[in-house]
N, C-alpha and C. Protein backbone atom coordinates (compact mmCIF):
# COMPACT_ATOMS: atom_id res chain seq x y z
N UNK A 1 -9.91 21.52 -9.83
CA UNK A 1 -9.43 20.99 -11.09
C UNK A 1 -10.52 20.09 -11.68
N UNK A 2 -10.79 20.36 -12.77
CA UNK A 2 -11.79 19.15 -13.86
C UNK A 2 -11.26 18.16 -14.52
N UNK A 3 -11.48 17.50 -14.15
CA UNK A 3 -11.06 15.46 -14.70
C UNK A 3 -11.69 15.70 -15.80
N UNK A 4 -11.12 14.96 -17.13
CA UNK A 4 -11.34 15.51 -17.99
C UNK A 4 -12.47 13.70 -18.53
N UNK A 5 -13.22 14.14 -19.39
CA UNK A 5 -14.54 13.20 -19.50
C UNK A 5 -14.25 11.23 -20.00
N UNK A 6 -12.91 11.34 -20.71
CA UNK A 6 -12.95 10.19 -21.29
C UNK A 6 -11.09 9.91 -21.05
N UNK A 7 -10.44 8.85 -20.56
CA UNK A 7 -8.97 8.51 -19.93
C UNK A 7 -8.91 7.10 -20.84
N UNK A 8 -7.86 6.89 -21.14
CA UNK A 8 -6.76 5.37 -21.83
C UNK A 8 -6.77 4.69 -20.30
N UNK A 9 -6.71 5.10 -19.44
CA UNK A 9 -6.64 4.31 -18.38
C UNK A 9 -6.23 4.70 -17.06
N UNK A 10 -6.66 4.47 -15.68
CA UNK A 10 -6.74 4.90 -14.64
C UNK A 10 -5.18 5.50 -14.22
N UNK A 11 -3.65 5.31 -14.98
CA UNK A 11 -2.84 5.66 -14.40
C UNK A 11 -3.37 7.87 -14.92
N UNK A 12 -3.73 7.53 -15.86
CA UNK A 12 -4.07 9.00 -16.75
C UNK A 12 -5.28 9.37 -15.78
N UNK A 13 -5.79 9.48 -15.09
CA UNK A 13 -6.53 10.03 -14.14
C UNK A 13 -5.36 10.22 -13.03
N UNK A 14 -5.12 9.64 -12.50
CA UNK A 14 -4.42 9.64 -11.26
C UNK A 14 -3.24 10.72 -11.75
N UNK A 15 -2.50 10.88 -12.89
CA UNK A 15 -1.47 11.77 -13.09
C UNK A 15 -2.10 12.95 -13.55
N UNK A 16 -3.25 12.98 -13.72
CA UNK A 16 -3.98 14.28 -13.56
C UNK A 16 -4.44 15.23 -12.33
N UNK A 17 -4.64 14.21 -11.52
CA UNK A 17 -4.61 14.79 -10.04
C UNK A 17 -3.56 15.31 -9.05
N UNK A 18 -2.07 14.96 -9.68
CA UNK A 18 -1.33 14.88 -8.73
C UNK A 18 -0.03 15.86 -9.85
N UNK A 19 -0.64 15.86 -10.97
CA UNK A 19 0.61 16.57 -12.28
C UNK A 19 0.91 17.70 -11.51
N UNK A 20 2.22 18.46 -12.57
CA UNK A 20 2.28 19.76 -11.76
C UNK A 20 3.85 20.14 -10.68
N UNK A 21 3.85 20.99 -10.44
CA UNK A 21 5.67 21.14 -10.08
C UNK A 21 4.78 21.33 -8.57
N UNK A 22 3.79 21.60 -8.19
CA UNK A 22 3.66 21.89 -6.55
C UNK A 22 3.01 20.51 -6.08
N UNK A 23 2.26 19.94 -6.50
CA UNK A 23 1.04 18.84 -5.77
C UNK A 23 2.30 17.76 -5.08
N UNK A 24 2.91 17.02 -5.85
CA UNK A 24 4.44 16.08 -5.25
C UNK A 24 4.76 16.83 -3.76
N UNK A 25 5.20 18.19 -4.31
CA UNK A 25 5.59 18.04 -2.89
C UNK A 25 4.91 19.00 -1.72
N UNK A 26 3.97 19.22 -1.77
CA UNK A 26 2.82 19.00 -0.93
C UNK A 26 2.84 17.77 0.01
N UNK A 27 2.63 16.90 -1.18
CA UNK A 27 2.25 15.67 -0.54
C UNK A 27 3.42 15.11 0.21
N UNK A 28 4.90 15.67 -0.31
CA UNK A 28 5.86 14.98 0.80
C UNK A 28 5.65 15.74 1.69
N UNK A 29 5.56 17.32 1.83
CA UNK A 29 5.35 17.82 3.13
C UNK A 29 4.45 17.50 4.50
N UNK A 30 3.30 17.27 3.94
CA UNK A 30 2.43 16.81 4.51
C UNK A 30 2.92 15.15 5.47
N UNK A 31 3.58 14.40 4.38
CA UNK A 31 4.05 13.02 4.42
C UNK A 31 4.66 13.48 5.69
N UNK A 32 5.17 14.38 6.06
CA UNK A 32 6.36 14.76 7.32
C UNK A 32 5.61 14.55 8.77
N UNK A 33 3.93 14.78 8.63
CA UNK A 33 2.84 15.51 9.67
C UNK A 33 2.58 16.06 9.20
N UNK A 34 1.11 15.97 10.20
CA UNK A 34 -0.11 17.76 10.00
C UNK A 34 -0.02 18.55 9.90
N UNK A 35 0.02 20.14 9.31
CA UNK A 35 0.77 20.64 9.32
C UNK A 35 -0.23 22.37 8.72
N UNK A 36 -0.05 23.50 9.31
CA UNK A 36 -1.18 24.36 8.95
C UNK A 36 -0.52 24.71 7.48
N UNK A 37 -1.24 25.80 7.10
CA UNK A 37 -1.36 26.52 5.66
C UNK A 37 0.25 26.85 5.50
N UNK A 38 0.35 28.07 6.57
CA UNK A 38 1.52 29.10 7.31
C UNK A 38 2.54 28.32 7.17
N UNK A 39 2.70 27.25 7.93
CA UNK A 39 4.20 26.07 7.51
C UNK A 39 4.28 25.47 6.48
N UNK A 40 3.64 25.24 5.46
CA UNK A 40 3.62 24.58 4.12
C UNK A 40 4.43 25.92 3.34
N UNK A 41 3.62 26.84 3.45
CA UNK A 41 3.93 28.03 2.78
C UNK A 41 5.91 28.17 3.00
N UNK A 42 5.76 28.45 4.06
CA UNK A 42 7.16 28.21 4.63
C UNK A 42 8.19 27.22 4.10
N UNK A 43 7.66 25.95 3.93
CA UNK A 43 8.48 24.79 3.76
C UNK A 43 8.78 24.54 2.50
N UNK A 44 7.31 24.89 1.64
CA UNK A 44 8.05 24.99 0.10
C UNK A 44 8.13 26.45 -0.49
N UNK A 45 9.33 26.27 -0.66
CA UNK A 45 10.27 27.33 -1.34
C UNK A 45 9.64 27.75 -2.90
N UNK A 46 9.01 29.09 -2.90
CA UNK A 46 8.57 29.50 -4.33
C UNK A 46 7.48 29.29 -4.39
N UNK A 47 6.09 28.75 -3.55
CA UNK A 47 4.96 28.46 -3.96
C UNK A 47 4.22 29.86 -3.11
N UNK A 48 3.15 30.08 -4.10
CA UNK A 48 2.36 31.55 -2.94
C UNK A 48 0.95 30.89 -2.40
N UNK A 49 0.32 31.43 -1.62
CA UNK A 49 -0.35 31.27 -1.03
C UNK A 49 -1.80 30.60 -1.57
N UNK A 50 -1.92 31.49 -2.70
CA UNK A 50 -3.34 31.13 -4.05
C UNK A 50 -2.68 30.11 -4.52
N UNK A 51 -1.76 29.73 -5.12
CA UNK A 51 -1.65 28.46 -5.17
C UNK A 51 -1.58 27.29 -4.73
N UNK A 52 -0.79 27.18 -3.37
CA UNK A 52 -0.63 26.22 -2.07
C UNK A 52 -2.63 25.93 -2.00
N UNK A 53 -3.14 27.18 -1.66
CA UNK A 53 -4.78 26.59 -1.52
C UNK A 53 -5.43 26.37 -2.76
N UNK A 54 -5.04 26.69 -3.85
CA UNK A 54 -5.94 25.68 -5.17
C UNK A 54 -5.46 24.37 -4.90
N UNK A 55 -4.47 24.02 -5.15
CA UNK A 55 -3.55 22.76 -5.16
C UNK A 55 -4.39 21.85 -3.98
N UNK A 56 -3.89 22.64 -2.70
CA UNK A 56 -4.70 22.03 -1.59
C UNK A 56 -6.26 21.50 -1.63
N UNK A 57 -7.27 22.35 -2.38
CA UNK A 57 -8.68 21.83 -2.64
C UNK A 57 -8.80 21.01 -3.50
N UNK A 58 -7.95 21.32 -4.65
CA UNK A 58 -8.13 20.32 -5.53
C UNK A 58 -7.81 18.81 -4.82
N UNK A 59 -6.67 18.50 -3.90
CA UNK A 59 -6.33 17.29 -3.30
C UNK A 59 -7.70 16.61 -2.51
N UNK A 60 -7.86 17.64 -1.54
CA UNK A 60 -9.13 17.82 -1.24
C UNK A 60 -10.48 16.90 -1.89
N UNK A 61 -10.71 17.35 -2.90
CA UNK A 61 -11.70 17.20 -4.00
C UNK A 61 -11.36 15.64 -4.33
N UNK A 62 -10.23 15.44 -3.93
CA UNK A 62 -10.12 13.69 -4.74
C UNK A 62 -9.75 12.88 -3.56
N UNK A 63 -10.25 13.35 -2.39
CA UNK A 63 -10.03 12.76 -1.10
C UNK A 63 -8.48 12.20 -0.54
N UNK A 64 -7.39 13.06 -1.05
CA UNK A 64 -6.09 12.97 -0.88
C UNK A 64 -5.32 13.73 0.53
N UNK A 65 -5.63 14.70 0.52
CA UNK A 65 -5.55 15.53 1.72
C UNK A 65 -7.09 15.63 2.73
N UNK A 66 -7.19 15.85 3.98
CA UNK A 66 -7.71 16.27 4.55
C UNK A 66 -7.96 17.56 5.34
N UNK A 67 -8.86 18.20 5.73
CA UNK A 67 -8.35 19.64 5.94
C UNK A 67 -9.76 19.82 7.79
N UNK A 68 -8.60 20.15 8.28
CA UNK A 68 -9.74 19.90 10.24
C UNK A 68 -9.20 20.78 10.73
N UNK A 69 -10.58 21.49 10.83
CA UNK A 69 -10.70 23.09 11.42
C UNK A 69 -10.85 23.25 12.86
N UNK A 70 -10.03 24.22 13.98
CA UNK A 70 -10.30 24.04 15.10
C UNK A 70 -11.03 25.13 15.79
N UNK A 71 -11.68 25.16 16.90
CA UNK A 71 -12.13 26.71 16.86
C UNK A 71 -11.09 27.29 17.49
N UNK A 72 -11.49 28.82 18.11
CA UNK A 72 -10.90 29.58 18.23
C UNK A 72 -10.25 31.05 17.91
N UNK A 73 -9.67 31.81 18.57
CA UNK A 73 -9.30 32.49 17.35
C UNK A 73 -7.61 32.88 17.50
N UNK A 74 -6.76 33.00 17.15
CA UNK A 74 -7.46 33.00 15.30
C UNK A 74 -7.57 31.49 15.16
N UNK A 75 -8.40 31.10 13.89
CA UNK A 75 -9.03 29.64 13.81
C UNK A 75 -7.28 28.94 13.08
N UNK A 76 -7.68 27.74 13.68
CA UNK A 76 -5.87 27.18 13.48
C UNK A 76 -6.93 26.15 12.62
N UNK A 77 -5.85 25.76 11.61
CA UNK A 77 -6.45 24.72 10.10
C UNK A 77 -5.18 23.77 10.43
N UNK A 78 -5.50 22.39 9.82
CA UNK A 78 -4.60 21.67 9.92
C UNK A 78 -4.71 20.55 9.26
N UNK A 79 -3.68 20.25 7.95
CA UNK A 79 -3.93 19.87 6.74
C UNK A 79 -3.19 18.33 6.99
N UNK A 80 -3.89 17.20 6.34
CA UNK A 80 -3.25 16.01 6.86
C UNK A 80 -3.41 15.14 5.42
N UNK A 81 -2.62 13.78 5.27
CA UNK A 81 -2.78 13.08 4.28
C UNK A 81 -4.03 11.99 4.10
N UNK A 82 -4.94 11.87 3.58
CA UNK A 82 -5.72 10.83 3.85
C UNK A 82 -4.82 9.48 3.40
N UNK A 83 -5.70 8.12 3.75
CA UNK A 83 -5.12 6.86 3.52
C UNK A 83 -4.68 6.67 2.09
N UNK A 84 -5.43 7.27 1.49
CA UNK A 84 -5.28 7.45 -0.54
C UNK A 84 -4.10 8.48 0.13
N UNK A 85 -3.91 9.41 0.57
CA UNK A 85 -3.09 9.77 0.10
C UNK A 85 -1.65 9.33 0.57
N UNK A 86 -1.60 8.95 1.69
CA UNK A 86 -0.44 8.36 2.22
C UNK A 86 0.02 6.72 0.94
N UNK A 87 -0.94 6.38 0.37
CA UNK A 87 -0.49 5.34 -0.44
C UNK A 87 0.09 6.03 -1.68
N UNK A 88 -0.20 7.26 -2.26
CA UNK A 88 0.22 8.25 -3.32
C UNK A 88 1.91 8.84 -2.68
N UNK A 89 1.79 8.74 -1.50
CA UNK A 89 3.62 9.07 -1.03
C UNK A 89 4.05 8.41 -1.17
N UNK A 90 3.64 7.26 -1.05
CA UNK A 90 4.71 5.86 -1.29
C UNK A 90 5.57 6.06 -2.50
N UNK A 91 4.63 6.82 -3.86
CA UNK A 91 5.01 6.94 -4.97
C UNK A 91 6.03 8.25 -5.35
N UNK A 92 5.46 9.11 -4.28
CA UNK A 92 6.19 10.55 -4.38
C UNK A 92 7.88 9.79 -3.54
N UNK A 93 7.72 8.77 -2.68
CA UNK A 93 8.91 8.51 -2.15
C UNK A 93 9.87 8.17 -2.67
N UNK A 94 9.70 7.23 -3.83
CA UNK A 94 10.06 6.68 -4.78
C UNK A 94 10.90 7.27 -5.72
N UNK A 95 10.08 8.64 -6.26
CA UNK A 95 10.59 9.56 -6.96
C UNK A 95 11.60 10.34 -6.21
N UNK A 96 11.59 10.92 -5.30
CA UNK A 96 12.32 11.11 -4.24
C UNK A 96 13.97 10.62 -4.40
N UNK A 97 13.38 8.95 -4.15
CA UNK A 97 14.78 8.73 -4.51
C UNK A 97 15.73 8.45 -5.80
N UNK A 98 14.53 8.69 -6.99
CA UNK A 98 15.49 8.02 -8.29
C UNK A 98 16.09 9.62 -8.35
N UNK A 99 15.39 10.85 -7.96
CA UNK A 99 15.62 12.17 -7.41
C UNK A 99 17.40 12.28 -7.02
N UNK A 100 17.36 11.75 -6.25
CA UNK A 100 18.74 11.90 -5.23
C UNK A 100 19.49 10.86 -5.87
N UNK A 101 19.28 9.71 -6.88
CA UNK A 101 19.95 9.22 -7.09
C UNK A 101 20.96 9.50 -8.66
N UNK A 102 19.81 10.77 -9.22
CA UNK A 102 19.99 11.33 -10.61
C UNK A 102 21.21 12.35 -10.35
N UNK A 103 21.15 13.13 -9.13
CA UNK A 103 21.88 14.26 -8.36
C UNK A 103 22.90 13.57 -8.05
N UNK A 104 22.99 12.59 -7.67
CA UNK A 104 24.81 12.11 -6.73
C UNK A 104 25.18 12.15 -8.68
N UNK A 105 24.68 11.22 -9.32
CA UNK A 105 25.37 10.70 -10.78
C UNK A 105 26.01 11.94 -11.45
N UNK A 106 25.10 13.48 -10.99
CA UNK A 106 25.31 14.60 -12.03
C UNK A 106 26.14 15.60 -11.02
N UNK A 107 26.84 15.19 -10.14
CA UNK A 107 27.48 15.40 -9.15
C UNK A 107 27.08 16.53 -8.50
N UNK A 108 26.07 16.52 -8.07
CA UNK A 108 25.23 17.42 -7.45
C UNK A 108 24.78 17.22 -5.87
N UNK A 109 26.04 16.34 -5.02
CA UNK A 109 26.07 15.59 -3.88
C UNK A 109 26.30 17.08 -2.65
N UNK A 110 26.45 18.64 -3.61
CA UNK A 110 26.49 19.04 -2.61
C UNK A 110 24.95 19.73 -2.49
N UNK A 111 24.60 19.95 -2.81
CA UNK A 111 22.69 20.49 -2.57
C UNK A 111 22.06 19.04 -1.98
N UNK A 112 21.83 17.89 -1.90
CA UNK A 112 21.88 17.21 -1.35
C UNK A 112 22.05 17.12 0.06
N UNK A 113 23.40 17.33 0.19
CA UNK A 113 23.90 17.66 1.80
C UNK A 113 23.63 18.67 2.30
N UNK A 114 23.48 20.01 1.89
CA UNK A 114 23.13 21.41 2.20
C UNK A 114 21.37 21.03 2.54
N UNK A 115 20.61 19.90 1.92
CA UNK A 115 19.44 19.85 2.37
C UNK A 115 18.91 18.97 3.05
N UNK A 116 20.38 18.33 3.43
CA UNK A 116 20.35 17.14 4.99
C UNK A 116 19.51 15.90 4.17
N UNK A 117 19.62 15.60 3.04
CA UNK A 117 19.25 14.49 2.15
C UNK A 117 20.20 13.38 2.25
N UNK A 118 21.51 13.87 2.64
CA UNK A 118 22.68 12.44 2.23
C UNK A 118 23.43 13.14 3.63
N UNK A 119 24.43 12.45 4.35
CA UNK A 119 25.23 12.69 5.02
C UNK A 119 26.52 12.92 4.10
């Protein structure tokens, strides 16, 4: 992804890096543990593969994710949050919950429970 040349201010960079219906929750997945390509793919529902790895480099590229290759074969990858990025969950956490808190109001308490979010 290209940062674009001239920003109003650093929150407009930072929501450029992270915009987008997949990068959020990436980053909560990840937030869970390390975790390869194969289980991400798995974990979020609707994302394909070319995308999960643009998304992923681009994080990459802004030192948000980390990515540690092992040998072997077949070669196992294993994708982790850097310290930037674990401070960027804090924010995805956040959302998270005004998330679950928008859903109980619009009585939507049962997808919630079906996704082990609320007891």
């Amino acid at each position: 992804m290209k940062l674009r040349e001239t920003y109003t201010c650093p929150l407009e960079m930072t929501h450029d890096i992270i915009r987008g219906k997949w990068k959020p929750i990436i980053l909560w997945q990840l937030g869970k543990s390390g975790t390869s390509l194969a289980e991400l793919e798995r974990e979020i529902q609707g994302i394909n593969q070319k995308m999960l790895l643009e998304h992923l480099k681009d994080l990459q590229d802004y030192g948000i994710v980390d990515k540690k290759s092992f040998e072997g074969y077949p070669r196992k990858v294993i994708y982790n949050l850097t310290e930037r990025g674990k401070k960027l969950l804090e924010v995805v956490v956040i959302m998270q919950g005004i998330g679950v808190e928008l859903m109980l109001e619009s009585g939507m308490e049962y997808f919630l429970r079906e996704q082990g979010l609320i007891s």
